[in-house]
PDB file of N, CA and C in Angstrom:
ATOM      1  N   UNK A   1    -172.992  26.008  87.533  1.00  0.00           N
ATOM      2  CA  UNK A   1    -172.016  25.002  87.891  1.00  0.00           C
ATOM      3  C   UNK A   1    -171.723  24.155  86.652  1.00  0.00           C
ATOM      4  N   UNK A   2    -170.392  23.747  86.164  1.00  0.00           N
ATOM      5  CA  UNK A   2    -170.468  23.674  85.272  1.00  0.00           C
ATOM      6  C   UNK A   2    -169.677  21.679  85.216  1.00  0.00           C
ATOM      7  N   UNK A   3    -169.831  20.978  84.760  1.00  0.00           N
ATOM      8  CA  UNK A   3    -169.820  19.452  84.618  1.00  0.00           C
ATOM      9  C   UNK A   3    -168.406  19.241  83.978  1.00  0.00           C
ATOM     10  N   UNK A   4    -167.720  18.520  84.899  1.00  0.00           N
ATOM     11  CA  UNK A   4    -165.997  18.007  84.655  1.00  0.00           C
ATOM     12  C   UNK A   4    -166.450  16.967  83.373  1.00  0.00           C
ATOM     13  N   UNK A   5    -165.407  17.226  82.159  1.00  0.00           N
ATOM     14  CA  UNK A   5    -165.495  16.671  81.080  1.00  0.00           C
ATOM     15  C   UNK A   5    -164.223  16.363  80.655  1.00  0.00           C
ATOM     16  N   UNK A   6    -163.832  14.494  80.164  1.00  0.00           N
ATOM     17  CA  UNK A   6    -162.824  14.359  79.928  1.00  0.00           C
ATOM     18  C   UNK A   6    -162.758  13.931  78.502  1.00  0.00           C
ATOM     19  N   UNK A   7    -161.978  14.327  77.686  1.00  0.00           N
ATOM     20  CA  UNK A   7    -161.765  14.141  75.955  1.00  0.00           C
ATOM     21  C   UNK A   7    -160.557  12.695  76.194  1.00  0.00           C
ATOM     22  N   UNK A   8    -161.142  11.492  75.929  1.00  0.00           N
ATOM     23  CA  UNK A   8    -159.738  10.583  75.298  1.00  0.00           C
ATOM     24  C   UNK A   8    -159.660  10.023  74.641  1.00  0.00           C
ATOM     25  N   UNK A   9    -158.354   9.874  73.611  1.00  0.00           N
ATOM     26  CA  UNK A   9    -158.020   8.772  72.957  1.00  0.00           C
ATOM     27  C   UNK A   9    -157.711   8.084  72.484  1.00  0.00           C
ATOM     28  N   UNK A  10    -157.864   7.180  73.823  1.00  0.00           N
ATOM     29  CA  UNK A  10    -157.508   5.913  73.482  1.00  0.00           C
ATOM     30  C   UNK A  10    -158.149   5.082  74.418  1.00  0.00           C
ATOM     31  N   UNK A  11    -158.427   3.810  74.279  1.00  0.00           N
ATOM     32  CA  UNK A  11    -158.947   3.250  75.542  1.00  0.00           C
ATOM     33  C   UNK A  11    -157.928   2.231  76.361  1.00  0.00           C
ATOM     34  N   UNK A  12    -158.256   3.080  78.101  1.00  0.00           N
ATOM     35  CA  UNK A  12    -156.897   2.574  78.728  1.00  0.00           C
ATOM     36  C   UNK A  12    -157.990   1.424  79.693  1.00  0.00           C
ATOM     37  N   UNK A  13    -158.071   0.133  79.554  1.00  0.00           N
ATOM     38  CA  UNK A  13    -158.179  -1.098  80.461  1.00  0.00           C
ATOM     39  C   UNK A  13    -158.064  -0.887  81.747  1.00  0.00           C
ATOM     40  N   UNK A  14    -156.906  -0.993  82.510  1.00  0.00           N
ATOM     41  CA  UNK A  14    -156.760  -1.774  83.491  1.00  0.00           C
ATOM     42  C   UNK A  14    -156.988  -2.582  84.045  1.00  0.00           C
ATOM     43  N   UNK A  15    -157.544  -3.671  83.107  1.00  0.00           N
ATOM     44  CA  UNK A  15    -157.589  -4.835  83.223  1.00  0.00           C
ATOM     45  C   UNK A  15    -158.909  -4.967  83.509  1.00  0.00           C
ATOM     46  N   UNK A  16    -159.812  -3.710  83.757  1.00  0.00           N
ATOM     47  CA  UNK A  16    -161.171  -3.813  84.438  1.00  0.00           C
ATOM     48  C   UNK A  16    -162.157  -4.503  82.650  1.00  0.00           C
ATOM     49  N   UNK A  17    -161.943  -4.462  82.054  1.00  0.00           N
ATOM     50  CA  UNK A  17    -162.925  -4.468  80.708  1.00  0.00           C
ATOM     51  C   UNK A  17    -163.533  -5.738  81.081  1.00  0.00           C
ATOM     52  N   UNK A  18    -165.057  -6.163  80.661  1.00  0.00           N
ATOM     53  CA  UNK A  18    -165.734  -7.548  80.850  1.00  0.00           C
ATOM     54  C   UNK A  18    -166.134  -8.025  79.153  1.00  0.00           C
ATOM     55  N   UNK A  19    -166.216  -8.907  79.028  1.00  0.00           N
ATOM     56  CA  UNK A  19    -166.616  -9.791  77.707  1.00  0.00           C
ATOM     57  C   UNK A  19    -168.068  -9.330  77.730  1.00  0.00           C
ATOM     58  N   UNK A  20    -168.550  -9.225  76.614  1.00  0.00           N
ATOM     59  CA  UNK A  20    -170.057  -9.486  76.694  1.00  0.00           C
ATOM     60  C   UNK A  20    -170.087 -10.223  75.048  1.00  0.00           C
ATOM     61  N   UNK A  21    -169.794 -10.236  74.550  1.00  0.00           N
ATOM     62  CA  UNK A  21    -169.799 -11.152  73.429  1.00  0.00           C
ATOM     63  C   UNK A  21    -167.692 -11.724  72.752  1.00  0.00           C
ATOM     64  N   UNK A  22    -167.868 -12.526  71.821  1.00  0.00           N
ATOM     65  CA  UNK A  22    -166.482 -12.485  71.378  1.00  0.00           C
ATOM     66  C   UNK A  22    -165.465 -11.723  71.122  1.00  0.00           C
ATOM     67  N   UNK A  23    -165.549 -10.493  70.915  1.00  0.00           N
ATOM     68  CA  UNK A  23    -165.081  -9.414  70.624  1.00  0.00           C
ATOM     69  C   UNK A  23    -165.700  -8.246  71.085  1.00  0.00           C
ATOM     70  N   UNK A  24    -166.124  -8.174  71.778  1.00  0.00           N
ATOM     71  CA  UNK A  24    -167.126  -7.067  72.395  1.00  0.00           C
ATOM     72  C   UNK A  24    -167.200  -6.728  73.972  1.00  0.00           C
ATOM     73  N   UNK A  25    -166.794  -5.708  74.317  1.00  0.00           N
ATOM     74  CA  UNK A  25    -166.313  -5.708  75.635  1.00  0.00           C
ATOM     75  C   UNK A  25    -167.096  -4.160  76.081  1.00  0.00           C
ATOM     76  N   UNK A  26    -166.992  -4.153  77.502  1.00  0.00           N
ATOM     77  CA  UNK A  26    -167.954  -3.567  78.099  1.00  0.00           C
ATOM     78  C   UNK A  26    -166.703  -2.627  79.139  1.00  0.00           C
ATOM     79  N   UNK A  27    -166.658  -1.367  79.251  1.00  0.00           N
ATOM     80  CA  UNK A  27    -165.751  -0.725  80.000  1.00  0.00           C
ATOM     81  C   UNK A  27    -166.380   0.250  81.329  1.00  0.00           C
ATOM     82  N   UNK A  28    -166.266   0.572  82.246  1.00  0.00           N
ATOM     83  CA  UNK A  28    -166.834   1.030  83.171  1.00  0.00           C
ATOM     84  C   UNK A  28    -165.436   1.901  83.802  1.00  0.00           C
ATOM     85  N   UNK A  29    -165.494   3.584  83.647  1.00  0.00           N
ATOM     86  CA  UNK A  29    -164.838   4.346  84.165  1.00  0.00           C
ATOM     87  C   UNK A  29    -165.498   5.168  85.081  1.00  0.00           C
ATOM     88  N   UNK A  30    -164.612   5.992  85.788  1.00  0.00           N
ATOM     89  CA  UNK A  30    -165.215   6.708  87.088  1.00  0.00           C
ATOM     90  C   UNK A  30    -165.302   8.455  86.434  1.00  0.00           C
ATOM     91  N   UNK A  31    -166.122   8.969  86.143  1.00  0.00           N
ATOM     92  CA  UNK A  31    -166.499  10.360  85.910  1.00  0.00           C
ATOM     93  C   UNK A  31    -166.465  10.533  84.589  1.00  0.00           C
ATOM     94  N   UNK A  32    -166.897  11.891  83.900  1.00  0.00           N
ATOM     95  CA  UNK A  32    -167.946  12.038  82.771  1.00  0.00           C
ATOM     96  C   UNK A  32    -166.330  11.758  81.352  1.00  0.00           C
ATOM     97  N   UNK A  33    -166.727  10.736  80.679  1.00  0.00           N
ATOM     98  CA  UNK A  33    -165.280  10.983  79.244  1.00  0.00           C
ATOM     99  C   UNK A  33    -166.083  11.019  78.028  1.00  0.00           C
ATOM    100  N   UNK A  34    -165.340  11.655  77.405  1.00  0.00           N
ATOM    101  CA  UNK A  34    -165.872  11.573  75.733  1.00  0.00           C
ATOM    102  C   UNK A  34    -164.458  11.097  74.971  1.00  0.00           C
ATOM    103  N   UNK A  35    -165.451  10.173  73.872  1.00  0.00           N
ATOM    104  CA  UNK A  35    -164.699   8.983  73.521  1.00  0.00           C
ATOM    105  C   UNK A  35    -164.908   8.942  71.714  1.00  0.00           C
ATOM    106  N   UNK A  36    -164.278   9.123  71.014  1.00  0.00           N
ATOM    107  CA  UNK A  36    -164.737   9.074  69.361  1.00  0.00           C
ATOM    108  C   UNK A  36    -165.403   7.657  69.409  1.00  0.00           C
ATOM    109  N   UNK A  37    -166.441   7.828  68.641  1.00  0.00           N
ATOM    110  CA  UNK A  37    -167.555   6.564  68.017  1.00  0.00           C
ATOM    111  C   UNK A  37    -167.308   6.146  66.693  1.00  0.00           C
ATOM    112  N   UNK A  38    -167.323   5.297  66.435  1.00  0.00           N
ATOM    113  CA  UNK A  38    -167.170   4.343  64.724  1.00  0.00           C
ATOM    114  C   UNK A  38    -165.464   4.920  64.541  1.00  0.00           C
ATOM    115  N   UNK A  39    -164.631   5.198  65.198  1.00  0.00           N
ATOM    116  CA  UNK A  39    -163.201   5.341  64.541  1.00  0.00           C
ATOM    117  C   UNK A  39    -161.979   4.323  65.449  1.00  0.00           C
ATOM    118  N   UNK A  40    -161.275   3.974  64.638  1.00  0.00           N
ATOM    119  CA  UNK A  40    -160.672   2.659  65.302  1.00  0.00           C
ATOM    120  C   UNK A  40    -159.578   3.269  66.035  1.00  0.00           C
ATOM    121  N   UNK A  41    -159.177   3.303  67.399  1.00  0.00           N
ATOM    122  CA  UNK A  41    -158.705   3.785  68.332  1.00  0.00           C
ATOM    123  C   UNK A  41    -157.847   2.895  69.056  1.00  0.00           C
ATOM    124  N   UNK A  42    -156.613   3.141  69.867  1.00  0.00           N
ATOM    125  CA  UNK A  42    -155.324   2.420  70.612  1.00  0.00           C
ATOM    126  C   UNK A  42    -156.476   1.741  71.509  1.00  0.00           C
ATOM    127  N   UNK A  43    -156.015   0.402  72.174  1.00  0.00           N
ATOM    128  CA  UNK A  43    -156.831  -0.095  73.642  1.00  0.00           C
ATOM    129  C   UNK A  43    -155.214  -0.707  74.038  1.00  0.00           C
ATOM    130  N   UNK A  44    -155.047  -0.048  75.639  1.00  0.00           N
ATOM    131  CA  UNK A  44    -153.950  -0.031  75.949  1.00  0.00           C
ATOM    132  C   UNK A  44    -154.429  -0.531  77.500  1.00  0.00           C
ATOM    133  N   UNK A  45    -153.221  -1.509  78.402  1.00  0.00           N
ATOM    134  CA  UNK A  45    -153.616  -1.896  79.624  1.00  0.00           C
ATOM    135  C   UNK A  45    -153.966  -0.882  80.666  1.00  0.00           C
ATOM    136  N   UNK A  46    -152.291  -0.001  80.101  1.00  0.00           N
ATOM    137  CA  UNK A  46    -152.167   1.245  80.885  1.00  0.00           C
ATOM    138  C   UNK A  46    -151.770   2.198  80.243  1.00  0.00           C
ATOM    139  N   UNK A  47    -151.309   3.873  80.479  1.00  0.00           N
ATOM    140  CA  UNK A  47    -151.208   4.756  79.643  1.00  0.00           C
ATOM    141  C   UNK A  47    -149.701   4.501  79.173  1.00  0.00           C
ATOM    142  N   UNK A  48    -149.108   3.767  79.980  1.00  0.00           N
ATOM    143  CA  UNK A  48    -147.362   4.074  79.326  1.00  0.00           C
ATOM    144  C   UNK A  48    -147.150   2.447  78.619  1.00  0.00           C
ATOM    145  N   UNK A  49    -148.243   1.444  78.676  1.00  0.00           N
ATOM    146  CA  UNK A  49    -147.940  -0.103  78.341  1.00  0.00           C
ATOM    147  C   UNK A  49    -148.118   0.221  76.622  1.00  0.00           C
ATOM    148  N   UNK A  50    -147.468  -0.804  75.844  1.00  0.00           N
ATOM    149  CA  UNK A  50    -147.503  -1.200  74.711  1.00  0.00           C
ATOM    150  C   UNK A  50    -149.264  -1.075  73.967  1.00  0.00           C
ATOM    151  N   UNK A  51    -148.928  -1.103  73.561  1.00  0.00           N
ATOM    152  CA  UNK A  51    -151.127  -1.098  72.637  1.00  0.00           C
ATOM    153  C   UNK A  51    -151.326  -2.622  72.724  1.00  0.00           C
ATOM    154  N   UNK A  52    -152.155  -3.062  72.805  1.00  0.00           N
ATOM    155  CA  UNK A  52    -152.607  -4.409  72.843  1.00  0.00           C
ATOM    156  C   UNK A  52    -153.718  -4.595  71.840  1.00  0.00           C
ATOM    157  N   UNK A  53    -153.906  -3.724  71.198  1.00  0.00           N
ATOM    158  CA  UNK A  53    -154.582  -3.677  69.983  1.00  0.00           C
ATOM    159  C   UNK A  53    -155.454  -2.507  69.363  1.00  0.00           C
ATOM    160  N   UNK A  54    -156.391  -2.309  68.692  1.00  0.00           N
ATOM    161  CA  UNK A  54    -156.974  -1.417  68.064  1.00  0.00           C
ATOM    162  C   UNK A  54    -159.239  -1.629  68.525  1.00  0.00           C
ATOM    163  N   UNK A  55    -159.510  -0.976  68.951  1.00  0.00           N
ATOM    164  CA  UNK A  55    -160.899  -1.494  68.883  1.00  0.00           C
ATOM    165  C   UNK A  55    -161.917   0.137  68.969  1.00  0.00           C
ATOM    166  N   UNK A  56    -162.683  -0.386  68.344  1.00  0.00           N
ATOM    167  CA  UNK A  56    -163.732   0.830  67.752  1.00  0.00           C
ATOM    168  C   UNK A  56    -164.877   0.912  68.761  1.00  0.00           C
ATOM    169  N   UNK A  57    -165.543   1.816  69.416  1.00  0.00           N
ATOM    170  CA  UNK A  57    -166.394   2.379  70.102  1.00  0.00           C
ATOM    171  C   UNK A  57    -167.418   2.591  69.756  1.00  0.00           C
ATOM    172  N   UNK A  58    -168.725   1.478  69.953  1.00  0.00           N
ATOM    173  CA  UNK A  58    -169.726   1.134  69.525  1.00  0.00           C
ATOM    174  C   UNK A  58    -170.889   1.826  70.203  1.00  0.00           C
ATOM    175  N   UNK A  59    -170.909   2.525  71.430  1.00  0.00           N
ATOM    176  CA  UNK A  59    -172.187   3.327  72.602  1.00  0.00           C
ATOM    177  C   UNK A  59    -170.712   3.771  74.025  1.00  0.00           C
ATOM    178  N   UNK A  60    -171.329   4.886  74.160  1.00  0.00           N
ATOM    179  CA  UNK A  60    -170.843   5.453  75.249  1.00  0.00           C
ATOM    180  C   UNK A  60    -172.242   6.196  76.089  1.00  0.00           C
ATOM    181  N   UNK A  61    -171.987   5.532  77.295  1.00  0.00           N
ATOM    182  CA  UNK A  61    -173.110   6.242  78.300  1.00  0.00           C
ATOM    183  C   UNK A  61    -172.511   6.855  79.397  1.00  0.00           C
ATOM    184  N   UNK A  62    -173.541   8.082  80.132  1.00  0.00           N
ATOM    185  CA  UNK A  62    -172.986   8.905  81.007  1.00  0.00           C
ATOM    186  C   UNK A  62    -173.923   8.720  81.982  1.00  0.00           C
ATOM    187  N   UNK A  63    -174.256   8.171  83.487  1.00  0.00           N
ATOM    188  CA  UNK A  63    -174.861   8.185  84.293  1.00  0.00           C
ATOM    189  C   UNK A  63    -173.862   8.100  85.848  1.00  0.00           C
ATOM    190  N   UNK A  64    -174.360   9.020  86.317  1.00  0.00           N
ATOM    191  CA  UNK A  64    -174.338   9.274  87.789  1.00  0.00           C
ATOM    192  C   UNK A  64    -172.269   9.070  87.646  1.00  0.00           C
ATOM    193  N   UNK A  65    -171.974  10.530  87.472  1.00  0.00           N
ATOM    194  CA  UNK A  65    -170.414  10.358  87.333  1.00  0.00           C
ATOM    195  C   UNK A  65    -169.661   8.939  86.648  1.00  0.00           C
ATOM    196  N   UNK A  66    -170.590   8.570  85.829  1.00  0.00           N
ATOM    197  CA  UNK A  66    -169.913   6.937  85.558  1.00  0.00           C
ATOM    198  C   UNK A  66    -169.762   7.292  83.932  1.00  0.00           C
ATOM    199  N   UNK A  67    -168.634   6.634  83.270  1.00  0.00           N
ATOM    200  CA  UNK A  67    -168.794   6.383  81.762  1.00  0.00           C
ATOM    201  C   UNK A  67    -168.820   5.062  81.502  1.00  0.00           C
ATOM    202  N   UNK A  68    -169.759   4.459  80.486  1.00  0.00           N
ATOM    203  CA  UNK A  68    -169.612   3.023  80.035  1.00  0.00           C
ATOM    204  C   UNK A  68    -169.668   2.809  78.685  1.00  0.00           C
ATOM    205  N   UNK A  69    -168.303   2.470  78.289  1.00  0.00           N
ATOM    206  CA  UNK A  69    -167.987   2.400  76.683  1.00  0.00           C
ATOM    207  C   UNK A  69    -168.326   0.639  76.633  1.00  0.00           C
ATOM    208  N   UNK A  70    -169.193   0.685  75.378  1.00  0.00           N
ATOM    209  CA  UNK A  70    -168.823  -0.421  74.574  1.00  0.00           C
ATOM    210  C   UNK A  70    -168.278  -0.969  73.686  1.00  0.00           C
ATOM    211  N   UNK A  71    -167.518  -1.407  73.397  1.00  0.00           N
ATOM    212  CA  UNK A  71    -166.343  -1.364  72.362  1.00  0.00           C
ATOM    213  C   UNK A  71    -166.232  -2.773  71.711  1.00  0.00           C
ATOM    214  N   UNK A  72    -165.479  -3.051  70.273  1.00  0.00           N
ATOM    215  CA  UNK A  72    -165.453  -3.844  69.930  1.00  0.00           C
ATOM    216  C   UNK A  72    -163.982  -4.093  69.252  1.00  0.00           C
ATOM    217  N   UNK A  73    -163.151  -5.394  69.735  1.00  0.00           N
ATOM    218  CA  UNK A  73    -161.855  -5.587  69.524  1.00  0.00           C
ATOM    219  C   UNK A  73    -161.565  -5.447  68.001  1.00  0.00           C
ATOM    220  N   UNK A  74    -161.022  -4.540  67.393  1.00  0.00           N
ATOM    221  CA  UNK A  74    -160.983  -5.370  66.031  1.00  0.00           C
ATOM    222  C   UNK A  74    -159.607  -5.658  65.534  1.00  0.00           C
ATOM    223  N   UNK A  75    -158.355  -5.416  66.731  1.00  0.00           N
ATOM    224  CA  UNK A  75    -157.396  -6.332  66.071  1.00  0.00           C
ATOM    225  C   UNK A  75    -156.389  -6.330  67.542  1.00  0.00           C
ATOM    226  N   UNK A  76    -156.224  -7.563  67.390  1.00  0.00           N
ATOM    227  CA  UNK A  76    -154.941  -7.444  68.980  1.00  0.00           C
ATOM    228  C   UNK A  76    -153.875  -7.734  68.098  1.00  0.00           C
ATOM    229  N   UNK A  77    -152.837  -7.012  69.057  1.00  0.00           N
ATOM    230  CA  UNK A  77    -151.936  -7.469  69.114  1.00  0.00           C
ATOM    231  C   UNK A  77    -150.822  -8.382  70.257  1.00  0.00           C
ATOM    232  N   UNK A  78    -150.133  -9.390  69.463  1.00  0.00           N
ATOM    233  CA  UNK A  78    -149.619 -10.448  70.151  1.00  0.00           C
ATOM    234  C   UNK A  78    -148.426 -10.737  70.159  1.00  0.00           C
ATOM    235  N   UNK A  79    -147.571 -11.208  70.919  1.00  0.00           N
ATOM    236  CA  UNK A  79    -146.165 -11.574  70.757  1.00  0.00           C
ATOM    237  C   UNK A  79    -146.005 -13.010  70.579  1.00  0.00           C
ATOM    238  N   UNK A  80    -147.155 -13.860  70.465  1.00  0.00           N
ATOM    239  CA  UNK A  80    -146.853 -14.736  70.019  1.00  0.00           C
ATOM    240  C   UNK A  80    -146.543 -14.880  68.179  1.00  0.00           C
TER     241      UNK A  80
END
C-alpha cells in the first residue's frame, strides 16, 4: 500500500498560519506534503491571491496524515 504524497511550492495560508515568534510561523495542513527546506519560497493566502511575501522553511513534520511546516517570513509584501 503505498502513502499519498504531495510535492509544493509554495506556501498557501488560508489564513490558518499561527505566530510563534516575530517572524516565525507555524502551518498545519491536512495529509502527507513535501516542501523545499532553506530555499526562499511564494507564501500566498490562496492559490490564485497575489504573494504576500517570500518565507523560507525551517522543519517540516509528518504525523498521523498531518503536515506541519515551520516557516520563517523573510519579506512581505504590502500595498501600503
Amino acid at each position: 500500500m503505498g502513502m499519498p504524497l504531495e510535492l509544493n511550492t509554495m506556501i498557501v495560508t488560508k489564513g490558518k498560519e499561527k505566530r510563534i515568534e516575530e517572524n516565525i510561523f507555524a502551518l498545519q495542513k491536512e495529509g502527507y506534503r513535501l516542501y523545499p527546506i532553506d530555499i526562499p519560497i511564494d507564501v500566498r493566502k490562496t492559490i490564485e491571491s497575489d504573494s504576500n511575501g517570500t518565507g523560507v522553511i525551517k522543519k517540516v513534520e509528518w504525523q498521523r496524515n498531518t503536515t506541519v511546516l515551520t516557516y520563517q517570513l523573510v519579506s512581505l509584501n504590502s500595498t501600503n
